[in-house]
C-alpha atoms as a PDB file:
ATOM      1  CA  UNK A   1      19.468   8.802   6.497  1.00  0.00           C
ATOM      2  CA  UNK A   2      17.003   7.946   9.208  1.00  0.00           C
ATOM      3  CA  UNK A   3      16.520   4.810  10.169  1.00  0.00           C
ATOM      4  CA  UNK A   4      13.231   2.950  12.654  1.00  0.00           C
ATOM      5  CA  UNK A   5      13.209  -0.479  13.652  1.00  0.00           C
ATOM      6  CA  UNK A   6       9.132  -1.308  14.292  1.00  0.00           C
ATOM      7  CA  UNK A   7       7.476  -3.550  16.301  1.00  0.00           C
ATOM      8  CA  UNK A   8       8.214  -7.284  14.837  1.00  0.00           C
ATOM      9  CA  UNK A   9      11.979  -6.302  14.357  1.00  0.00           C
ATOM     10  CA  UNK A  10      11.726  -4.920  10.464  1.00  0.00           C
ATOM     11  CA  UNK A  11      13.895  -1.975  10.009  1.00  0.00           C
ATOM     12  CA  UNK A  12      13.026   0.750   7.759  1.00  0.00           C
ATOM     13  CA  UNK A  13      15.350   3.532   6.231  1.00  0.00           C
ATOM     14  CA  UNK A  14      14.571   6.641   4.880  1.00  0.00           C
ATOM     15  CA  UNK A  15      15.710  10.306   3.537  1.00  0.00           C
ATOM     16  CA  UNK A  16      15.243  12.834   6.178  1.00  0.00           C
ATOM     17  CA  UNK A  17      13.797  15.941   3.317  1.00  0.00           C
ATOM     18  CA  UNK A  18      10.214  16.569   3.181  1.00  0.00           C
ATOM     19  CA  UNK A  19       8.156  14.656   0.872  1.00  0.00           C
ATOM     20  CA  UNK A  20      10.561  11.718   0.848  1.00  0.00           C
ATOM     21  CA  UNK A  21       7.848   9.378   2.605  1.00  0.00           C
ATOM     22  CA  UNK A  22       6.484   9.421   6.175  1.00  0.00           C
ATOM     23  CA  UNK A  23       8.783  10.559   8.143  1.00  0.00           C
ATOM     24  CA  UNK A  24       6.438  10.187  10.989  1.00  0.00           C
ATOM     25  CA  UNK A  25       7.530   6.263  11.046  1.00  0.00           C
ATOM     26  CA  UNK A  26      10.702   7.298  12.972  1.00  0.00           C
ATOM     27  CA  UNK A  27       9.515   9.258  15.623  1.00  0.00           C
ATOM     28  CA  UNK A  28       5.849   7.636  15.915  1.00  0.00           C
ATOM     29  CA  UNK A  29       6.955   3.935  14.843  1.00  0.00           C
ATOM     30  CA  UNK A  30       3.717   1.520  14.211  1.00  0.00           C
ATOM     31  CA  UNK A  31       1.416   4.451  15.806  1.00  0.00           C
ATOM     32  CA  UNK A  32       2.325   6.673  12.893  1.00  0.00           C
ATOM     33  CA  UNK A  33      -0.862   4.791  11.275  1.00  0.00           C
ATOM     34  CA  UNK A  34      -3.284   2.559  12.994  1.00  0.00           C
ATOM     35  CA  UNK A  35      -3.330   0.006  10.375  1.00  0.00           C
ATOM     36  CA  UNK A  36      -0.523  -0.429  10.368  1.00  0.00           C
ATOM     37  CA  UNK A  37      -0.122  -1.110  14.217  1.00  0.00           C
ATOM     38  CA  UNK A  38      -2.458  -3.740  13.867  1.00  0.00           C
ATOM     39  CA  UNK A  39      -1.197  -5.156  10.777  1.00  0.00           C
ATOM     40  CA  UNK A  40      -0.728  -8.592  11.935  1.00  0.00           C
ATOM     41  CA  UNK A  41      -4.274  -8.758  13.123  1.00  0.00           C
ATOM     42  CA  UNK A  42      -5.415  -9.018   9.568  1.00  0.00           C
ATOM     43  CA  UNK A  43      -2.574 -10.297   7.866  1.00  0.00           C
ATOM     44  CA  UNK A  44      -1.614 -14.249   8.721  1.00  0.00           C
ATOM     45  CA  UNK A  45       1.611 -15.879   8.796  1.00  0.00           C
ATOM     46  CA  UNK A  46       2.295 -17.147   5.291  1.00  0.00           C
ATOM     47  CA  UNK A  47      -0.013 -14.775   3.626  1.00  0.00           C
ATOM     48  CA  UNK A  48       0.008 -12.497   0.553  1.00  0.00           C
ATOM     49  CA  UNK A  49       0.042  -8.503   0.851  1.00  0.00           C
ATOM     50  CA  UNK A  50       0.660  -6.136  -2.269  1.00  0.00           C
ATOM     51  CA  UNK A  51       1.834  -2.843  -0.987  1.00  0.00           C
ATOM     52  CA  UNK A  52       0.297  -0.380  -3.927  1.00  0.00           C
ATOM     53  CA  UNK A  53       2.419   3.258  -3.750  1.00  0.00           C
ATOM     54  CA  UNK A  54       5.051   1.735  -1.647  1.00  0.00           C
ATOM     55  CA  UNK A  55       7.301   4.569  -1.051  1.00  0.00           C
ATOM     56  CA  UNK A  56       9.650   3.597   1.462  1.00  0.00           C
ATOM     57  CA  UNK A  57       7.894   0.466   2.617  1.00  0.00           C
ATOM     58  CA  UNK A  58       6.613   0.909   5.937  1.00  0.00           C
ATOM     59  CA  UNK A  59       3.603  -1.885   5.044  1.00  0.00           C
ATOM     60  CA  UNK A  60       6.138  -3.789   3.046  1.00  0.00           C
ATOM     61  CA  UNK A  61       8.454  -4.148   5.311  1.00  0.00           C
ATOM     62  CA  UNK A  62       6.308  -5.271   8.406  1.00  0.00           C
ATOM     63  CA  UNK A  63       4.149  -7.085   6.252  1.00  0.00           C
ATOM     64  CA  UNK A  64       7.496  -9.207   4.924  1.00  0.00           C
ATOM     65  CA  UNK A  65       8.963  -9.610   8.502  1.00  0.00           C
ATOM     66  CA  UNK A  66       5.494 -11.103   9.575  1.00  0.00           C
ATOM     67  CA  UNK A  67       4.396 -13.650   6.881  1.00  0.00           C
ATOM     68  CA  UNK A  68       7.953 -14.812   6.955  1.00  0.00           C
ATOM     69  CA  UNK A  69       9.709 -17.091   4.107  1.00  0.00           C
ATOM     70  CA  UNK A  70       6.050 -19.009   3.165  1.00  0.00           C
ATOM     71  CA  UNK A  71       4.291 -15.741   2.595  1.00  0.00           C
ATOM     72  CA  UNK A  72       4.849 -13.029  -0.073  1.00  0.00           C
ATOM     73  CA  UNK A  73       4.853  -8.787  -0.430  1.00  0.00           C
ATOM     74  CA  UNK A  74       4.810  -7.661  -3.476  1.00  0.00           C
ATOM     75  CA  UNK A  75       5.468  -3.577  -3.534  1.00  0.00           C
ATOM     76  CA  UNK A  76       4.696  -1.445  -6.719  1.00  0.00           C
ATOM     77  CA  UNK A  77       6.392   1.605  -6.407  1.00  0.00           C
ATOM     78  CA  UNK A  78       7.439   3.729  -9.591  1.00  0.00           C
ATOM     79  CA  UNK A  79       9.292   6.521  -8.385  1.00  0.00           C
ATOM     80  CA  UNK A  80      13.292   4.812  -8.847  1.00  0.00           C
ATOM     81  CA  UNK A  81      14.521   6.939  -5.944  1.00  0.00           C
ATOM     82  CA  UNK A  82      11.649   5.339  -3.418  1.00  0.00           C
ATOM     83  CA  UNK A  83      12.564   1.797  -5.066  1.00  0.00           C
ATOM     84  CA  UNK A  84      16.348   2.330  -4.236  1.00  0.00           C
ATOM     85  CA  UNK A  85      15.803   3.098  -0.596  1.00  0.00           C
ATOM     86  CA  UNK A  86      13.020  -0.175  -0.496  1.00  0.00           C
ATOM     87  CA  UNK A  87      15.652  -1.968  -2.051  1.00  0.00           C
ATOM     88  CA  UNK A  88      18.164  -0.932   0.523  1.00  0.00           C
ATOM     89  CA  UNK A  89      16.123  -1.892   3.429  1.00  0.00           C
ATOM     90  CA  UNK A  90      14.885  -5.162   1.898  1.00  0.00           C
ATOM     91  CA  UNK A  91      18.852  -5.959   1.609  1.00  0.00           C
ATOM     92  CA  UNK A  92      19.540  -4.423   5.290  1.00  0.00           C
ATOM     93  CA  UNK A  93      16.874  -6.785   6.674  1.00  0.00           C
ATOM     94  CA  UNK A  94      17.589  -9.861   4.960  1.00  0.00           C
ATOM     95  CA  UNK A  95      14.382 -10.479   3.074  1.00  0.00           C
ATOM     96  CA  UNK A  96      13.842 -13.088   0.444  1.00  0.00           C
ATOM     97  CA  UNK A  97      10.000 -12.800   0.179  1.00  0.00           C
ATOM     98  CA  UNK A  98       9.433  -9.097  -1.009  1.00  0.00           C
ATOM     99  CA  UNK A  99       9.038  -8.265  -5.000  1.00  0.00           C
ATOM    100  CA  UNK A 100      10.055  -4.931  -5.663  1.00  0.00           C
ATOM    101  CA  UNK A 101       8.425  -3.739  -8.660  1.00  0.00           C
ATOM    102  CA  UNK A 102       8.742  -0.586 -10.676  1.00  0.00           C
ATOM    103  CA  UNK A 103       5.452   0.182 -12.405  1.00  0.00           C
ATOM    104  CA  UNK A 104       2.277   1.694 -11.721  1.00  0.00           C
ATOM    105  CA  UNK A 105      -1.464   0.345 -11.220  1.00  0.00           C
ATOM    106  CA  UNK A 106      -4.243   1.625 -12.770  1.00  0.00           C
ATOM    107  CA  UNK A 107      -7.542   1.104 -14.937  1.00  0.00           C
ATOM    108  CA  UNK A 108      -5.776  -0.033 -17.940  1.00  0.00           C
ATOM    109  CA  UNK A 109      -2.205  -1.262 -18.792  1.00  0.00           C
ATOM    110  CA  UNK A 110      -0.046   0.361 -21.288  1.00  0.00           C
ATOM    111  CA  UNK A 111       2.095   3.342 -21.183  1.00  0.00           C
ATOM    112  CA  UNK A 112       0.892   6.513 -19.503  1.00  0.00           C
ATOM    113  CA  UNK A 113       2.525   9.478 -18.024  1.00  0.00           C
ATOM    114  CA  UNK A 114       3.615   9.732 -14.083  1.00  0.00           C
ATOM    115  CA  UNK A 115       3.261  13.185 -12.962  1.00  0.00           C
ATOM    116  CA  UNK A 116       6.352  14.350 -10.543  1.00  0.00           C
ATOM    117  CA  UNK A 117       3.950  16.534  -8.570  1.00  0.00           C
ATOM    118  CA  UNK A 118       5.990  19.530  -6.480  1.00  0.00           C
ATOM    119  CA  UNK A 119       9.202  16.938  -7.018  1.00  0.00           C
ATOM    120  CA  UNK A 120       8.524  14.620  -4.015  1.00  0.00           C
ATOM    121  CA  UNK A 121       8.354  11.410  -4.723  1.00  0.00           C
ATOM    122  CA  UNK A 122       5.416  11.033  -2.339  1.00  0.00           C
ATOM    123  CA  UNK A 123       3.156  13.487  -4.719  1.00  0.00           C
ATOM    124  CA  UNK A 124       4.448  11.528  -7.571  1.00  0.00           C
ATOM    125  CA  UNK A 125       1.047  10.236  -9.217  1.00  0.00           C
ATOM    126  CA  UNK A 126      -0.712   9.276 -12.788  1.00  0.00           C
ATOM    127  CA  UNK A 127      -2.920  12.836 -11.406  1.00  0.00           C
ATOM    128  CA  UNK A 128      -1.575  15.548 -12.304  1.00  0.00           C
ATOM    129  CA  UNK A 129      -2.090  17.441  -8.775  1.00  0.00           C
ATOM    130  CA  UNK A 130       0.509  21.021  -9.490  1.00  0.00           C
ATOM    131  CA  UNK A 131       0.709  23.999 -11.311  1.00  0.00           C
ATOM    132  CA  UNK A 132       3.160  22.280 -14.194  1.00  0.00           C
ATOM    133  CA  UNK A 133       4.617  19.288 -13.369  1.00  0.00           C
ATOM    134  CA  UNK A 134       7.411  17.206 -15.044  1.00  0.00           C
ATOM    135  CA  UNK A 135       6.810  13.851 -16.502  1.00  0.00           C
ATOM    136  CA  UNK A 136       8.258  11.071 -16.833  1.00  0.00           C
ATOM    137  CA  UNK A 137       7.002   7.463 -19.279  1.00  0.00           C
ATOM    138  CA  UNK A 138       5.719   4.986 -17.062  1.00  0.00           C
ATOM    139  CA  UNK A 139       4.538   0.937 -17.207  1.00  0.00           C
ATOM    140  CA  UNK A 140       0.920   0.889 -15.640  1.00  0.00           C
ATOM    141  CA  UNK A 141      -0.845  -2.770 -15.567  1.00  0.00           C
ATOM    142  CA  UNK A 142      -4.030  -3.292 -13.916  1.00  0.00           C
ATOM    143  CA  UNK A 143      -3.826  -5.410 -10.461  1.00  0.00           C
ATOM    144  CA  UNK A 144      -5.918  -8.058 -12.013  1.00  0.00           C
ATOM    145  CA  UNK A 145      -2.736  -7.772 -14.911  1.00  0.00           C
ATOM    146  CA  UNK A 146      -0.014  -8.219 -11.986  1.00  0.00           C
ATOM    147  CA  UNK A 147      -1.841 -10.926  -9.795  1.00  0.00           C
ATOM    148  CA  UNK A 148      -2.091 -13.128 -13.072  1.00  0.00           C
ATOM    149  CA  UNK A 149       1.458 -12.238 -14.072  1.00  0.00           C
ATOM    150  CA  UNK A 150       3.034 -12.995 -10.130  1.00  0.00           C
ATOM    151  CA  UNK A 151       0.737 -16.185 -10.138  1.00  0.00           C
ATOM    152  CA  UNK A 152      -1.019 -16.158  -6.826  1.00  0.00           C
ATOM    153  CA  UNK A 153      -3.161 -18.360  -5.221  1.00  0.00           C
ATOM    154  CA  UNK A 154      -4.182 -16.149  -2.558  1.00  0.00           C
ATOM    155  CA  UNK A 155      -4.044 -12.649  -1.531  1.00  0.00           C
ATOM    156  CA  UNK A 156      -4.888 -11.532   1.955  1.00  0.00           C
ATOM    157  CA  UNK A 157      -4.658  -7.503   2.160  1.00  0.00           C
ATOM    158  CA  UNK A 158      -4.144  -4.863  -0.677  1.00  0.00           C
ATOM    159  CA  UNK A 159      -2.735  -1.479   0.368  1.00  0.00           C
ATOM    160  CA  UNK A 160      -3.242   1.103  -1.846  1.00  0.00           C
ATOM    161  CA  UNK A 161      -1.738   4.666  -1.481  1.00  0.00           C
ATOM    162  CA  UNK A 162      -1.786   6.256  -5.137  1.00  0.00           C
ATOM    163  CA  UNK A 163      -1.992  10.207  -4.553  1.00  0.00           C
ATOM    164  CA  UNK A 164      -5.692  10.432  -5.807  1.00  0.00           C
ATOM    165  CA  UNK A 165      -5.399   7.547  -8.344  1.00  0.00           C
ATOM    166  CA  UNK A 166      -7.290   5.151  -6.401  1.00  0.00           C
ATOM    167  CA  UNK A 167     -10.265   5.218  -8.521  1.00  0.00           C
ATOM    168  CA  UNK A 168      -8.159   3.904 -11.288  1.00  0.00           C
ATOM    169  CA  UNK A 169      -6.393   1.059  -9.457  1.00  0.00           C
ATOM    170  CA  UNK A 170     -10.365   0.061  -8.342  1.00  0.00           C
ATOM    171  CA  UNK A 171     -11.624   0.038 -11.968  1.00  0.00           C
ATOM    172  CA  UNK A 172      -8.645  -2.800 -12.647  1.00  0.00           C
ATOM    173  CA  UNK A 173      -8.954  -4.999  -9.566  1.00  0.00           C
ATOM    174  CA  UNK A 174     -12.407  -6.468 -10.216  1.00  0.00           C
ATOM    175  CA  UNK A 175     -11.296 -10.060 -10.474  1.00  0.00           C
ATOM    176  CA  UNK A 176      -9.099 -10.226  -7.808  1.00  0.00           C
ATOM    177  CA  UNK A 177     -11.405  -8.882  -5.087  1.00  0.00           C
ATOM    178  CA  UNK A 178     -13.915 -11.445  -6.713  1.00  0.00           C
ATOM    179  CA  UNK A 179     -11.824 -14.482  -6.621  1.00  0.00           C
ATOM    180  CA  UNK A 180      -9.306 -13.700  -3.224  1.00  0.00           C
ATOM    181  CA  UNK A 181     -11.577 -11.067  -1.388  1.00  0.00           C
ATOM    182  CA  UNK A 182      -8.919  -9.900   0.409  1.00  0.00           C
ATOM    183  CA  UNK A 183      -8.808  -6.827   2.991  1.00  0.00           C
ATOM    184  CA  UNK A 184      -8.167  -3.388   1.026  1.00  0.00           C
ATOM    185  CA  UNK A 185      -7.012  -0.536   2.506  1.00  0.00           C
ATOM    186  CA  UNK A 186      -7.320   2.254   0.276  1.00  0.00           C
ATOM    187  CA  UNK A 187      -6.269   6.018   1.230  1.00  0.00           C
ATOM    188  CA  UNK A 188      -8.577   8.761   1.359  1.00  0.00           C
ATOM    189  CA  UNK A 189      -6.781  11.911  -0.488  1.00  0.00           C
ATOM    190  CA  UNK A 190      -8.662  15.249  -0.291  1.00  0.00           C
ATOM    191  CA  UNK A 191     -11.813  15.374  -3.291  1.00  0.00           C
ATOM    192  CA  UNK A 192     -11.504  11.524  -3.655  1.00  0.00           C
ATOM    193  CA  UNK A 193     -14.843   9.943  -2.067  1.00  0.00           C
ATOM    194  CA  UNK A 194     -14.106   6.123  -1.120  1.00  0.00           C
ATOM    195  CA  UNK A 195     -16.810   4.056  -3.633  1.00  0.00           C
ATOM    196  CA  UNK A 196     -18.734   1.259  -2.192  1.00  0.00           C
ATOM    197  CA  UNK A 197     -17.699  -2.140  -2.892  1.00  0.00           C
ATOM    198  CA  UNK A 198     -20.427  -5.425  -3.643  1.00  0.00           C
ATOM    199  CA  UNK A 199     -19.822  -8.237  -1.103  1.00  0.00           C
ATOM    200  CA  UNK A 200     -17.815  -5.373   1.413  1.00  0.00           C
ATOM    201  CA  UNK A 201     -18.527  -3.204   4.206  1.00  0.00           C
ATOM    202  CA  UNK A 202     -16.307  -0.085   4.920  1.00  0.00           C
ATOM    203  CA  UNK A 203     -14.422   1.037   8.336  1.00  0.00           C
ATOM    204  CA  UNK A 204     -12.762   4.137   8.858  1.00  0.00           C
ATOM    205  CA  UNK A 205     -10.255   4.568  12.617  1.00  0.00           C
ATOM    206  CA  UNK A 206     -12.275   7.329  14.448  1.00  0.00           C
ATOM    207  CA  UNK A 207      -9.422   8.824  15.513  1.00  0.00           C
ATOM    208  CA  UNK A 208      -7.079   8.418  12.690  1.00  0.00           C
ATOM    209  CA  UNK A 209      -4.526  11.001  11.893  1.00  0.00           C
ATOM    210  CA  UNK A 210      -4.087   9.856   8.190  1.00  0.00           C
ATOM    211  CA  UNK A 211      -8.030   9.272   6.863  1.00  0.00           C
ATOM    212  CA  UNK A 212      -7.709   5.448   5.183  1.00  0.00           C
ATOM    213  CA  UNK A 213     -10.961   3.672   3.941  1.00  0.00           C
ATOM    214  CA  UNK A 214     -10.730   0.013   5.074  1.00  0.00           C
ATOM    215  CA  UNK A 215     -12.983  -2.671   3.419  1.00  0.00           C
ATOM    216  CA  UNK A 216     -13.446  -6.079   4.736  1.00  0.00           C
ATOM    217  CA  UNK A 217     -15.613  -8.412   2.311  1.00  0.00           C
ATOM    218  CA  UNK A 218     -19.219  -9.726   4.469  1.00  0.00           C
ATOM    219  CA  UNK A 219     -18.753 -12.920   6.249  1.00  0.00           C
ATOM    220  CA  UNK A 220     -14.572 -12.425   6.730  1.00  0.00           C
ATOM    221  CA  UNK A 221     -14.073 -13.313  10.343  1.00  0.00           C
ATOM    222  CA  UNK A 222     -11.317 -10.170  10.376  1.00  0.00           C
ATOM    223  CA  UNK A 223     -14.547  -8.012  10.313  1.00  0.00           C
ATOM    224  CA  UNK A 224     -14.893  -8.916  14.462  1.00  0.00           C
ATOM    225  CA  UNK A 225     -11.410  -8.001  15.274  1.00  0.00           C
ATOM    226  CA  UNK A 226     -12.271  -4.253  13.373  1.00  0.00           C
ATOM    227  CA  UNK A 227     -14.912  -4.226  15.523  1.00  0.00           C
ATOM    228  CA  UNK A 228     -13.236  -4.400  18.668  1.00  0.00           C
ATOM    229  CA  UNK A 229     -10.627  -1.819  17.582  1.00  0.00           C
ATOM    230  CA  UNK A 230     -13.913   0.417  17.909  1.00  0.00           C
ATOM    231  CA  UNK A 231     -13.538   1.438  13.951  1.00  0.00           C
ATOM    232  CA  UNK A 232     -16.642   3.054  12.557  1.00  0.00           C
ATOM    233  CA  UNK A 233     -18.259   1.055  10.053  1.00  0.00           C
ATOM    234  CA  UNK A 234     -19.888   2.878   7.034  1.00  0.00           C
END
């Protein structure tokens, strides 16, 4: 078990076996992504994030220790190992305000197939990205689905870390980047070319060490602190 307390005070836990989530959190702590370091820049007290591909909850878990008890996370994460070690660091830091939920996001919701890629639950994804793959059933909604069935009035910044499934999660969110145009961090997996967004610019970190597409809808005041973080706008 490996454990990392970050920079507000959350404390995340892990496995310490490859492809168990980024183990990179416990030696590089916030730095291990630079959105994350900055989280709180774009995040405000009180406000909604939806970690999307949770895996151990490195967003989640910051996110939950900064909004505090008025604000909400809500992490999707399907693979049941992931959930149990979320679920164990929720507990270990007290949290009230996190939803741990066990589905998947996509395009369309029904039943579809989640593809246990190489058997690491961080290649775990509706793609099927190895040679042959187990299976196993899982729930996918759309995030316009979950936002309607959670009841929010507001969300503030979407995470999204799907193993090439992005696309999908983007065809199902059209209403809720309409109505709450919140921040949406979406990760850039190898063949998957970030699409551009009505109403949003993109930013990528310059010198990021994990590639992440981050768009910021025109006229958000969060767009000047991206700025002065020296992130390339696309």
């Amino acid at each position: 078990m490996l454990k990392r307390v970050l920079s507000n005070g959350a404390v995340i836990y892990g496995r310490n076996a490859p492809g168990h989530g980024a183990r990179g959190v416990y030696v590089q702590g916030d730095a291990v992504e630079p959105e994350l370091q900055h989280l709180e820049s774009f995040l405000p007290k009180g406000g909604v994030l939806i970690d999307i591909g949770a895996n151990t909850g490195i967003f989640a878990l910051k996110a939950a220790k900064h909004v505090g008890d008025s604000g909400i996370v809500i992490a999707v994460e399907p693979g049941l190992e992931m959930l149990n070690m979320l679920t164990y660091s929720v507990r270990a830091n007290g949290f009230d305000n996190v939803r741990l939920r066990a589905l998947c996001l996509g395009a369309r919701t029904g039943e579809q197939k989640l593809w246990l890629n190489h058997d690491k639950p961080n290649s775990f994804s509706l793609h099927k990205r190895a040679a042959d793959p187990r299976s196993e059933s899982v729930l996918v909604t759309t995030l316009d689905d979950l936002c309607a069935w959670e009841g929010l009035d507001r969300i503030d910044y979407v995470k999204m870390d799907v193993v090439g499934a992005e696309g999908e999660v983007l065809a199902g969110c059209s209403r809720t980047l309409e109505r709450f145009r919140p921040i949406v961090q979406v990760a850039i997996h190898t063949g998957y070319v970030p699409p551009a967004f009505p109403g949003y610019s993109m930013y990528t970190v310059i010198e990021g060490r994990k590639e992440n597409a981050l768009y910021v809808a025109d006229g958000d005041e969060r767009a000047a602190r991206v700025r002065e973080l020296g992130w390339q706008k696309h």
